[in-house]
N, C-alpha and C. Protein backbone atom coordinates (compact mmCIF):
# COMPACT_ATOMS: atom_id res chain seq x y z
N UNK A 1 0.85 -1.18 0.00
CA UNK A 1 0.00 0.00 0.00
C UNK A 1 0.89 1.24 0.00
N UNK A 2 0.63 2.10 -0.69
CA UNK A 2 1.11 3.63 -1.02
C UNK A 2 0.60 4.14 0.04
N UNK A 3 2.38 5.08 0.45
CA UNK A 3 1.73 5.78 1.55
C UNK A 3 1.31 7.36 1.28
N UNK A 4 0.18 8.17 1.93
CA UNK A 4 0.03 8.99 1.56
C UNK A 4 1.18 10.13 1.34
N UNK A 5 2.21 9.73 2.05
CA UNK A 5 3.30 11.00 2.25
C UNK A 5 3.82 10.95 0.71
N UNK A 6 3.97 10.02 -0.36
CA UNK A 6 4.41 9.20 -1.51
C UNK A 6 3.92 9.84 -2.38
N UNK A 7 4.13 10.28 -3.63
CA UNK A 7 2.90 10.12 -5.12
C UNK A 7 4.18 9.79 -5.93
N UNK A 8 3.74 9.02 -7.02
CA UNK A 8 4.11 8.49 -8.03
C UNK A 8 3.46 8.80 -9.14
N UNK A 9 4.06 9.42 -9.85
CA UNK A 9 3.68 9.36 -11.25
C UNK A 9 4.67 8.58 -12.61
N UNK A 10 3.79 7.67 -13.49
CA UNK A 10 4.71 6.55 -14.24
C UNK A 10 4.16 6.81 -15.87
N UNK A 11 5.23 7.60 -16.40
CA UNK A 11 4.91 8.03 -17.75
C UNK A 11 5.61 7.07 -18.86
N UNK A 12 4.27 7.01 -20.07
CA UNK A 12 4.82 6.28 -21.03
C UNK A 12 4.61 6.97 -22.30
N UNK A 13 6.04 6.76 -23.64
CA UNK A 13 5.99 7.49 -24.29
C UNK A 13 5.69 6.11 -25.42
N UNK A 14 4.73 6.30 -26.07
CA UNK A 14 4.89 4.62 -26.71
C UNK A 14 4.41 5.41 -28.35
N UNK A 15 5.43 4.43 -29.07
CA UNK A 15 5.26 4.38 -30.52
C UNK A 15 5.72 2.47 -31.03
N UNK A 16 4.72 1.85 -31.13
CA UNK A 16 4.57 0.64 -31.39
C UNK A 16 5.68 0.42 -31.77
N UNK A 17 6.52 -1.04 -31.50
CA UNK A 17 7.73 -1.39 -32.31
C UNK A 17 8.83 -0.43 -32.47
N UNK A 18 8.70 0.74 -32.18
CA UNK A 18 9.92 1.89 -32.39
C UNK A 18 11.54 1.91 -31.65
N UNK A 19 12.08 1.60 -32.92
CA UNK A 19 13.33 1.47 -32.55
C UNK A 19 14.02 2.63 -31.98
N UNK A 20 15.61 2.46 -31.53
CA UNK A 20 16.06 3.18 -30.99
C UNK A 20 16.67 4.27 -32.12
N UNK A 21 17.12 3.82 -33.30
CA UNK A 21 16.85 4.33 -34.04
C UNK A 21 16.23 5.58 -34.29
N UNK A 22 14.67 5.40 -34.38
CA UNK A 22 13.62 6.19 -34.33
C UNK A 22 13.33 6.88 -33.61
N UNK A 23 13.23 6.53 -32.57
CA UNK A 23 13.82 7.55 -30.99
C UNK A 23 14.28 8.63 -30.96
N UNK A 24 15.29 8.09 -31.26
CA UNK A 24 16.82 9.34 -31.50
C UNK A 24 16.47 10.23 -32.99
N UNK A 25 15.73 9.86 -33.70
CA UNK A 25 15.06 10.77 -34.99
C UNK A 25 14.01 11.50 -34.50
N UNK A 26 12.85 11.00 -33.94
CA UNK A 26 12.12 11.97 -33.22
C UNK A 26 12.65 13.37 -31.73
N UNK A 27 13.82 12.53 -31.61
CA UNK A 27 13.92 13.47 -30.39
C UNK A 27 14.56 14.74 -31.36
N UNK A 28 15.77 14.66 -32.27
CA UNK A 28 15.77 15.37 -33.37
C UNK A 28 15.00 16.48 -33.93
N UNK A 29 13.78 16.00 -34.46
CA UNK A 29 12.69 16.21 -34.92
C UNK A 29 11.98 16.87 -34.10
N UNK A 30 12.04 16.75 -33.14
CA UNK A 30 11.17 17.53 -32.13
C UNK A 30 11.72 18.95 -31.79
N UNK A 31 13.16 19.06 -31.44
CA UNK A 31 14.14 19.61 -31.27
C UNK A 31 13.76 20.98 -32.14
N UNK A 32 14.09 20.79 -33.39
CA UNK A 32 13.64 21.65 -34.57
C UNK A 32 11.94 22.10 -34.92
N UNK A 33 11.09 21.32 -34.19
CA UNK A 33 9.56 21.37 -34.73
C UNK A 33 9.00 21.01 -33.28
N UNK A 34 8.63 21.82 -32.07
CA UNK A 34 7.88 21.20 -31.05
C UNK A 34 6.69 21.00 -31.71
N UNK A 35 6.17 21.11 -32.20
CA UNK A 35 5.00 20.27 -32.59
C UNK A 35 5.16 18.80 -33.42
N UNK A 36 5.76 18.54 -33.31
CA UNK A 36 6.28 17.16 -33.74
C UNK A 36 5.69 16.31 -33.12
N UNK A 37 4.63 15.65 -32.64
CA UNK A 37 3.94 14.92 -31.60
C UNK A 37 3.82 13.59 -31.92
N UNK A 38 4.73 12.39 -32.32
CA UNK A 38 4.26 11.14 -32.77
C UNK A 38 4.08 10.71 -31.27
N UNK A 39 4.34 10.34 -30.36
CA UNK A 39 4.00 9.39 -29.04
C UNK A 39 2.82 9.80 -28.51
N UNK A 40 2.15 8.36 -28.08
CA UNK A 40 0.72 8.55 -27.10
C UNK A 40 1.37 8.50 -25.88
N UNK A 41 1.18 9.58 -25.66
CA UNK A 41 2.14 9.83 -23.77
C UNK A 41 0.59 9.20 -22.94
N UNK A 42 1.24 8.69 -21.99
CA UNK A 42 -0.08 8.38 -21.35
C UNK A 42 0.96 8.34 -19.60
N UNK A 43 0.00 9.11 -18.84
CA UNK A 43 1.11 9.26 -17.28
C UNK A 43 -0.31 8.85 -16.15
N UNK A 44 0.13 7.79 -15.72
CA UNK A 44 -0.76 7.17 -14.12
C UNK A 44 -0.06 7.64 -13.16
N UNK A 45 -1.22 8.12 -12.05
CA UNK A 45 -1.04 9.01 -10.59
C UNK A 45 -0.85 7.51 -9.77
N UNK A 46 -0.16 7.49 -8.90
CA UNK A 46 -0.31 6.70 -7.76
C UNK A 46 -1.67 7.71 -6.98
N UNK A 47 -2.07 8.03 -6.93
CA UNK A 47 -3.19 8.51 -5.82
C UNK A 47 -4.63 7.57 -6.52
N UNK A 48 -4.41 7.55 -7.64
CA UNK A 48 -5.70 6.55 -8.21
C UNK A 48 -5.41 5.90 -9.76
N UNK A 49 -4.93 4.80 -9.90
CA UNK A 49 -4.04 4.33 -11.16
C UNK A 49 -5.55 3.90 -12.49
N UNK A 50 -6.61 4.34 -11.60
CA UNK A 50 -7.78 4.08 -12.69
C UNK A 50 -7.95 5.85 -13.75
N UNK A 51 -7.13 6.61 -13.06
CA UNK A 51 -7.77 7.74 -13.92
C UNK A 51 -5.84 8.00 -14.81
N UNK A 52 -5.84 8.38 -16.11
CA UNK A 52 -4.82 8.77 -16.62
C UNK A 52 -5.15 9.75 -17.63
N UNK A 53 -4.10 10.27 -18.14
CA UNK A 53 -3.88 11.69 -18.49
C UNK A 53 -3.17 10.56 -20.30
N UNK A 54 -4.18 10.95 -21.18
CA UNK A 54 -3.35 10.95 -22.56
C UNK A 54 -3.55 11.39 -23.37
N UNK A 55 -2.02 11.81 -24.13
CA UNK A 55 -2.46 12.81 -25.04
C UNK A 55 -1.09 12.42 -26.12
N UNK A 56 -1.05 13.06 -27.45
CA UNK A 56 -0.17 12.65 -28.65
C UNK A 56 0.71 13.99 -27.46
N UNK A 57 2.64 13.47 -27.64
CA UNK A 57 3.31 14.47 -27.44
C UNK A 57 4.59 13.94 -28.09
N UNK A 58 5.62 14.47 -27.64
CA UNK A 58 7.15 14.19 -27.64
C UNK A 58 7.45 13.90 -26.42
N UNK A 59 8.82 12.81 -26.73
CA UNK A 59 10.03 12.71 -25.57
C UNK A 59 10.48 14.07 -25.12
N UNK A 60 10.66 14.87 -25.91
CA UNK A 60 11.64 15.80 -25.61
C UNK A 60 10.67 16.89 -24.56
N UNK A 61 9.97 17.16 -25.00
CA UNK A 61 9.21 17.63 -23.96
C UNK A 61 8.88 17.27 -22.73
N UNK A 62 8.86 16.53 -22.91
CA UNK A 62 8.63 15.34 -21.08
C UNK A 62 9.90 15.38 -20.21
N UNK A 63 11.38 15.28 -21.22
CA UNK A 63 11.91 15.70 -20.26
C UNK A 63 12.52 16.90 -19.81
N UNK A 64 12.17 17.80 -20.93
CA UNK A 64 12.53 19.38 -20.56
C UNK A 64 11.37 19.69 -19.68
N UNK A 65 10.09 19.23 -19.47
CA UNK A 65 9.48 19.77 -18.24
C UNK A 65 8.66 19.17 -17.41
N UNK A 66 9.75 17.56 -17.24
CA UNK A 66 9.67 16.90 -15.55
C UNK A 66 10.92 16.62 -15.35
N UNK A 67 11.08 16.41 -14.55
CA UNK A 67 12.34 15.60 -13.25
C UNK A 67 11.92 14.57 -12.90
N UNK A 68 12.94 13.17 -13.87
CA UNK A 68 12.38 12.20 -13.19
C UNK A 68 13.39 11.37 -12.32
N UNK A 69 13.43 10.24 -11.58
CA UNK A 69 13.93 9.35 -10.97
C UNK A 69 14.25 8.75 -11.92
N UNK A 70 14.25 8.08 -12.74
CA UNK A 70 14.29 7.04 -13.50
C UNK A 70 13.82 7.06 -15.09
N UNK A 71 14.26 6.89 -16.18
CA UNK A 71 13.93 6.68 -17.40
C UNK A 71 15.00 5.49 -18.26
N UNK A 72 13.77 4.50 -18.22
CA UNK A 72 14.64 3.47 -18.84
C UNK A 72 14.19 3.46 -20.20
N UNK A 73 15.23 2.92 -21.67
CA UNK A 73 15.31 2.44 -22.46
C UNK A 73 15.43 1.15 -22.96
N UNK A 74 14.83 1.14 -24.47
CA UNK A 74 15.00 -0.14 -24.71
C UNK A 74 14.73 -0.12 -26.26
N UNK A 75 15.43 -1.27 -27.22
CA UNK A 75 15.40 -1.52 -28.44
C UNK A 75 14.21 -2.10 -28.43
N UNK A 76 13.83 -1.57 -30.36
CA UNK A 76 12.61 -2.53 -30.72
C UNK A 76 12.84 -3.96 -30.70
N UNK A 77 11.74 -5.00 -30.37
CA UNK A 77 11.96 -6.14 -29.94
C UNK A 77 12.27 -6.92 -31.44
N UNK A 78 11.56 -6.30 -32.41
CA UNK A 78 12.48 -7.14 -34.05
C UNK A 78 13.85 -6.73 -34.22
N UNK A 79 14.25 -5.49 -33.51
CA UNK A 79 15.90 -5.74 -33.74
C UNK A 79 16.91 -5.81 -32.55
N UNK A 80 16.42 -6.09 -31.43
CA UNK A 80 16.58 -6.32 -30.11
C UNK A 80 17.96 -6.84 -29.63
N UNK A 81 17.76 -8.54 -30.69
CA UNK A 81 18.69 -9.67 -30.83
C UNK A 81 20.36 -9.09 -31.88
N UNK A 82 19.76 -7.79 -32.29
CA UNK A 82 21.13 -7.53 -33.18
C UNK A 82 22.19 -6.31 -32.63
N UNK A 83 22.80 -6.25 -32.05
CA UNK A 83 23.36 -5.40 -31.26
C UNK A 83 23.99 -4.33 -31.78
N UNK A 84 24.14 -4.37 -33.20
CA UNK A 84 24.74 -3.23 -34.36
C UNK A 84 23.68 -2.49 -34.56
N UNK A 85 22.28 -2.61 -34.19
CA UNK A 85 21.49 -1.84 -34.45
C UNK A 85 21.46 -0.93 -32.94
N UNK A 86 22.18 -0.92 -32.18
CA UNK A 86 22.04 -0.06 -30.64
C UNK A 86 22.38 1.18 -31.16
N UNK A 87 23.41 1.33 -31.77
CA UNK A 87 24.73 1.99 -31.67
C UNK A 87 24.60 2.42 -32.87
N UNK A 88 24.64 4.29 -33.38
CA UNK A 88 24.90 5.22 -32.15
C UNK A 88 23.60 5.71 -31.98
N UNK A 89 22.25 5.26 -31.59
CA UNK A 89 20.97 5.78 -31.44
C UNK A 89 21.03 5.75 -30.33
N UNK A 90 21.53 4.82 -29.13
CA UNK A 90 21.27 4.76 -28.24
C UNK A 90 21.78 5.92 -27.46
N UNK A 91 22.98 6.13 -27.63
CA UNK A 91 23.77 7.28 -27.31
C UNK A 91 23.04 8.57 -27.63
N UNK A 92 22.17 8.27 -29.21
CA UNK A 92 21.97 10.19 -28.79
C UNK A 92 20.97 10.20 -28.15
N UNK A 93 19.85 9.40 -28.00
CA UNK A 93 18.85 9.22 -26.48
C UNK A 93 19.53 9.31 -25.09
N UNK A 94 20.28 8.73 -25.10
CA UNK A 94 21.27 8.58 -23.76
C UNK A 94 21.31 10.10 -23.70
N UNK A 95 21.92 10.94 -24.37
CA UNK A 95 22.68 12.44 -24.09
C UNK A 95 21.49 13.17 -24.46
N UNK A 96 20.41 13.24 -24.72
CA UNK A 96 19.04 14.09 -24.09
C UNK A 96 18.88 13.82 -23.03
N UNK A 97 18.35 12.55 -22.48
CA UNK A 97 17.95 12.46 -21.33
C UNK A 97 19.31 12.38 -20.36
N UNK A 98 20.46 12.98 -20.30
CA UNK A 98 21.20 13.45 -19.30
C UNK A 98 21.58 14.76 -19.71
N UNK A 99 21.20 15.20 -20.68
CA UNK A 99 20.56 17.25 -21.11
C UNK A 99 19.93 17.54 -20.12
N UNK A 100 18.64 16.98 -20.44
CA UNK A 100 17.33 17.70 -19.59
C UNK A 100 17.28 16.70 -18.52
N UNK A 101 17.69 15.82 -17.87
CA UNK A 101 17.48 15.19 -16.27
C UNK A 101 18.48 14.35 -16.09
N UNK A 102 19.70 15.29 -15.91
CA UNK A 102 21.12 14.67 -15.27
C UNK A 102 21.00 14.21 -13.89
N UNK A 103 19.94 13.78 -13.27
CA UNK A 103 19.85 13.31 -11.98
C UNK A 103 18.79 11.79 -12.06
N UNK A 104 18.64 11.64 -13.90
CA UNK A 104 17.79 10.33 -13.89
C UNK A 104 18.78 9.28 -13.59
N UNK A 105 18.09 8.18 -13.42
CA UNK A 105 19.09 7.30 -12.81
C UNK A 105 18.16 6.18 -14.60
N UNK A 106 19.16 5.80 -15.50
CA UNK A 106 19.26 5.80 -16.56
C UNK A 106 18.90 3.70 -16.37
N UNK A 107 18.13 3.01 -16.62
CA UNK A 107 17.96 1.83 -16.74
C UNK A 107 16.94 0.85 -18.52
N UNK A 108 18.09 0.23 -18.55
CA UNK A 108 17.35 -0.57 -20.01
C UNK A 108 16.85 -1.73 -19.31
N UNK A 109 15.81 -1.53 -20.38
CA UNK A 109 14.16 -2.45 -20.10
C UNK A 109 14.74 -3.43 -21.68
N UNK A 110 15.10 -5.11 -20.65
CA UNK A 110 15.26 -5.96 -21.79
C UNK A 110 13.82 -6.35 -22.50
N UNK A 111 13.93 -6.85 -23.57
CA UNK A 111 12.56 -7.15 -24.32
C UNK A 111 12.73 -8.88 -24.43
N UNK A 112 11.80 -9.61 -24.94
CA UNK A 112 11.72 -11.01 -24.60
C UNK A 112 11.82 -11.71 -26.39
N UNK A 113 12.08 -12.81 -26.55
CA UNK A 113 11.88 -13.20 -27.66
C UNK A 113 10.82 -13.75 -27.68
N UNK A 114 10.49 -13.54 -29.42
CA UNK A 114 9.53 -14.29 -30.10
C UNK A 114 8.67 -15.09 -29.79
N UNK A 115 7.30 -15.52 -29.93
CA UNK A 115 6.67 -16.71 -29.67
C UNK A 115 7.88 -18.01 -30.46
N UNK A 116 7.51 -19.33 -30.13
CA UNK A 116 8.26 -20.45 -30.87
C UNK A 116 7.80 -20.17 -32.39
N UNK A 117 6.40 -19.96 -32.91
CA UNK A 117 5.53 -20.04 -34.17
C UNK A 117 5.94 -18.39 -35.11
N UNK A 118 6.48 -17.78 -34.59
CA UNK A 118 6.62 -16.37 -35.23
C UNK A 118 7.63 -17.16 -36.37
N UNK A 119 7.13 -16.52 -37.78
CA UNK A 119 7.74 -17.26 -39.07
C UNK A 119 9.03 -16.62 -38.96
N UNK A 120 9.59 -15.69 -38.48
CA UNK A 120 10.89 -15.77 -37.99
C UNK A 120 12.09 -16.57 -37.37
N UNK A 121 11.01 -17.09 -36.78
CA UNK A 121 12.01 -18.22 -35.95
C UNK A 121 11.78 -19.54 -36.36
N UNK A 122 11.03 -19.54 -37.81
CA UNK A 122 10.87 -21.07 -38.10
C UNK A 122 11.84 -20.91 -39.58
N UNK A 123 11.90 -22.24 -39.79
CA UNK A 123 12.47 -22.37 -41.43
C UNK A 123 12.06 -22.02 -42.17
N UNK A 124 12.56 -21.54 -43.17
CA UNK A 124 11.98 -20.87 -44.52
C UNK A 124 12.33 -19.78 -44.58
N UNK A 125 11.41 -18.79 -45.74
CA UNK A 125 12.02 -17.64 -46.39
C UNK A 125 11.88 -16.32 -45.21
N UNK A 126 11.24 -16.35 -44.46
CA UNK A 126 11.26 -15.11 -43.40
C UNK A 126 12.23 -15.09 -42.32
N UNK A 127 12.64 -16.87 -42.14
CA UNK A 127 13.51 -16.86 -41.02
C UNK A 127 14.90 -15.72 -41.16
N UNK A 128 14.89 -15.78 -39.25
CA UNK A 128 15.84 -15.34 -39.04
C UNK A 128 17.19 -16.28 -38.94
N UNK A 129 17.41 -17.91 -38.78
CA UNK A 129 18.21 -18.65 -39.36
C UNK A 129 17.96 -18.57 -37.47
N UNK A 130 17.33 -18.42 -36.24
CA UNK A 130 17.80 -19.10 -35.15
C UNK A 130 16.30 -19.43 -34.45
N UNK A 131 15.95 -20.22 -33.32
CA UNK A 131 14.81 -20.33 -33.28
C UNK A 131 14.56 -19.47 -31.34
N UNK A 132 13.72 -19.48 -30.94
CA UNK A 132 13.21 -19.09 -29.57
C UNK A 132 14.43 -19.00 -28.90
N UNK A 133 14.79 -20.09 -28.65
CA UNK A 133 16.07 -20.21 -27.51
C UNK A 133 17.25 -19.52 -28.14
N UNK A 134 17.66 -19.44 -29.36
CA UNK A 134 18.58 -18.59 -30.27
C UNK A 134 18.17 -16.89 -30.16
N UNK A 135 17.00 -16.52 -30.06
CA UNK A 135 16.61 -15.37 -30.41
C UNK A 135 16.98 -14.82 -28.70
N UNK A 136 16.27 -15.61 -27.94
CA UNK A 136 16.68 -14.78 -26.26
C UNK A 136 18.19 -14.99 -25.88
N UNK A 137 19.18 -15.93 -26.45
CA UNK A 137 20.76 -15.91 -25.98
C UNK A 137 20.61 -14.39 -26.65
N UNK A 138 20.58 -13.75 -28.19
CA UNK A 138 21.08 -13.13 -28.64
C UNK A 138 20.55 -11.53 -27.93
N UNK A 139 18.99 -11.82 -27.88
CA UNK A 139 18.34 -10.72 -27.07
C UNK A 139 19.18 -9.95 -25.38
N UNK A 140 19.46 -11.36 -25.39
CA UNK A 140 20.10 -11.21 -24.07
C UNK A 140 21.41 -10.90 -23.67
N UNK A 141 22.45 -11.07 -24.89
CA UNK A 141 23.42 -10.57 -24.88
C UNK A 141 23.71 -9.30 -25.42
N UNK A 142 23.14 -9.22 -26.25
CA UNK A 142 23.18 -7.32 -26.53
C UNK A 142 22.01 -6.33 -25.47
N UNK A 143 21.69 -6.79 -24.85
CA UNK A 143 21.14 -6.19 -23.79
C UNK A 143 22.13 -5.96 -22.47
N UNK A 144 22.33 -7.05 -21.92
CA UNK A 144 23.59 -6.92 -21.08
C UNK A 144 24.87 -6.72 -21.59
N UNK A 145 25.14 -6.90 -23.07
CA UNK A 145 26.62 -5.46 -23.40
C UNK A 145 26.18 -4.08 -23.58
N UNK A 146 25.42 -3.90 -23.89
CA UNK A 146 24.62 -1.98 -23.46
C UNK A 146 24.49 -1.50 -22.09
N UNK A 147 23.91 -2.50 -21.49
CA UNK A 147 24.01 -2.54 -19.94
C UNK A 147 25.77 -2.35 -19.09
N UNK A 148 26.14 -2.89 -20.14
CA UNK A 148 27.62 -2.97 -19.26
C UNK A 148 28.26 -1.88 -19.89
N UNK A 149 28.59 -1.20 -20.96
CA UNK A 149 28.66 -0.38 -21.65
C UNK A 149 28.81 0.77 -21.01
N UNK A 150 27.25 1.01 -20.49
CA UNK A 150 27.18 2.37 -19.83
C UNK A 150 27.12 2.53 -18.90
N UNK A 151 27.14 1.61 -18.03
CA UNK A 151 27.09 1.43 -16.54
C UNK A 151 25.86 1.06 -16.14
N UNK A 152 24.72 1.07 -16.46
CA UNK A 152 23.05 1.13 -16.32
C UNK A 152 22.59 -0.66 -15.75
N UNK A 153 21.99 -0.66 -14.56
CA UNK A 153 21.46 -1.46 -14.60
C UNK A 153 20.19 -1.93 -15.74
N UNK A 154 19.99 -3.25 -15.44
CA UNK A 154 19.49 -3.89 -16.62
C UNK A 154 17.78 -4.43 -16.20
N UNK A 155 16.70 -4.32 -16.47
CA UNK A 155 15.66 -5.22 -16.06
C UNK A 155 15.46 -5.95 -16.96
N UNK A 156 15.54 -7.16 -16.27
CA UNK A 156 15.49 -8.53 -16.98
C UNK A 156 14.25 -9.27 -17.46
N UNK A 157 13.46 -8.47 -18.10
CA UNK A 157 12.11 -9.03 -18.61
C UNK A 157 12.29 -10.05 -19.37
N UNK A 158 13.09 -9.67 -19.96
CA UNK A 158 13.23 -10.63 -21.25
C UNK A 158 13.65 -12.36 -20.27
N UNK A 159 14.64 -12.43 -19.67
CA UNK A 159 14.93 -13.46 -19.24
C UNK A 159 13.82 -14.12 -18.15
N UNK A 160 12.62 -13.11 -17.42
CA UNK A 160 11.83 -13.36 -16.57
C UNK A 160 10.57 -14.28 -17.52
N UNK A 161 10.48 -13.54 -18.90
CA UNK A 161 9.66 -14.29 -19.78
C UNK A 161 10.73 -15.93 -19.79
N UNK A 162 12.01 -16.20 -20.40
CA UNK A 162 12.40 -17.64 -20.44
C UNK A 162 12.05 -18.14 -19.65
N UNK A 163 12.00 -17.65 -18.44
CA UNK A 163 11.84 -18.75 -17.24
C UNK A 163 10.85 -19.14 -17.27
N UNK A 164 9.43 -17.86 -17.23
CA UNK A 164 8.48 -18.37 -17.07
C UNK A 164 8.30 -19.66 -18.56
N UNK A 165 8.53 -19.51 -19.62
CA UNK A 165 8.23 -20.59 -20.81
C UNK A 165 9.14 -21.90 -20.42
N UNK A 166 9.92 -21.41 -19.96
CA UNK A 166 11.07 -22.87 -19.43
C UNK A 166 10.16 -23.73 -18.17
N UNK A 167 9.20 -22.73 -17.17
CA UNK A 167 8.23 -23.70 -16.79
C UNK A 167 6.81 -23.98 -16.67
N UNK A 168 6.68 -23.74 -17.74
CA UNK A 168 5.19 -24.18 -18.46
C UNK A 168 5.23 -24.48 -19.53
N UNK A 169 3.86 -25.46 -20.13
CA UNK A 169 3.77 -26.08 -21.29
C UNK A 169 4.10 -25.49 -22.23
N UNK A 170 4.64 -25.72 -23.45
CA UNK A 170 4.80 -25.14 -25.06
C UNK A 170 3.69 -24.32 -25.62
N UNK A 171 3.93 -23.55 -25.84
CA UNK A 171 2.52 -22.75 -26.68
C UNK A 171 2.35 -23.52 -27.70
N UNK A 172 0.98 -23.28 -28.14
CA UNK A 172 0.30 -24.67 -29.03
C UNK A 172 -0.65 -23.70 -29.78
N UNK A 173 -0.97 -23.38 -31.09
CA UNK A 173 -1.70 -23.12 -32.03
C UNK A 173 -3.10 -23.17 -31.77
């Protein structure tokens, strides 16, 4: 239970699938054009997590006018597993958000692999040439060399999903 002395507020800047890449182009973009608004910002109060605030905005705005504790990153989950795609997007996200909130405490949010059935991870012409268990070693190692990289602790979603599939049945069609 939240104590009243406490409030929390937990903002999300979401653009489906958006790489880091893209990130670092919008923050850009914004830079030059505040009206640049691709993200559905959406921010929950700890005082009542049923009512939220959303609206189309920018990164860059969010952090030129809050102060946060914490803002973690993370690659799109289709290029997650490839670690040449971090670099150098990650960095110019990295150096906004220690622009405007040199007191965030900076954490990457790992992403999980694939279902087993995603035609990616099967044979044939879409594959990626590795399957489930191939896709989270790789997910998982370019996550924890970014992590180590910059010093940033790491949340381990991605590996919290293996476990959980490592103990329960196979997903089934």
């Amino acid at each position: 239970k939240m104590s009243k002395k406490h409030h929390l507020h937990l903002t999300s800047a979401c653009i489906g699938g958006c790489s880091l890449e893209t990130h670092a182009d919008h923050l850009k973009q914004a830079e030059k054009d505040p009206a640049h608004k691709p993200y559905l910002i959406t921010i929950w109060d700890s005082a009542d997590l049923r009512k939220k605030n959303i609206y189309q905005g920018n990164v860059l705005e969010l952090l030129k006018n809050n102060k946060y504790d914490v803002v973690t990153i993370q690659q799109a989950s289709h290029y997650s597993w490839n670690y040449a795609t971090y670099q150098p997007y990650a960095d110019t996200v990295i150096n906004y958000i220690r622009k405007f909130n040199p007191q965030a405490k900076i954490m990457v949010q790992q992403t999980w692999a694939y279902r087993s059935d995603d035609p990616r991870l099967l044979p044939g012409e879409k594959s990626w040439g590795f399957d489930q268990q191939g896709m989270h070693e790789r997910v998982r190692a370019a996550y924890h060399k970014i992590a180590a990289e910059k010093g940033f602790e790491l949340i381990p979603t991605g590996d919290a999903i293996a476990l959980y599939r490592k103990n329960t049945p196979p997903y089934k069609v």
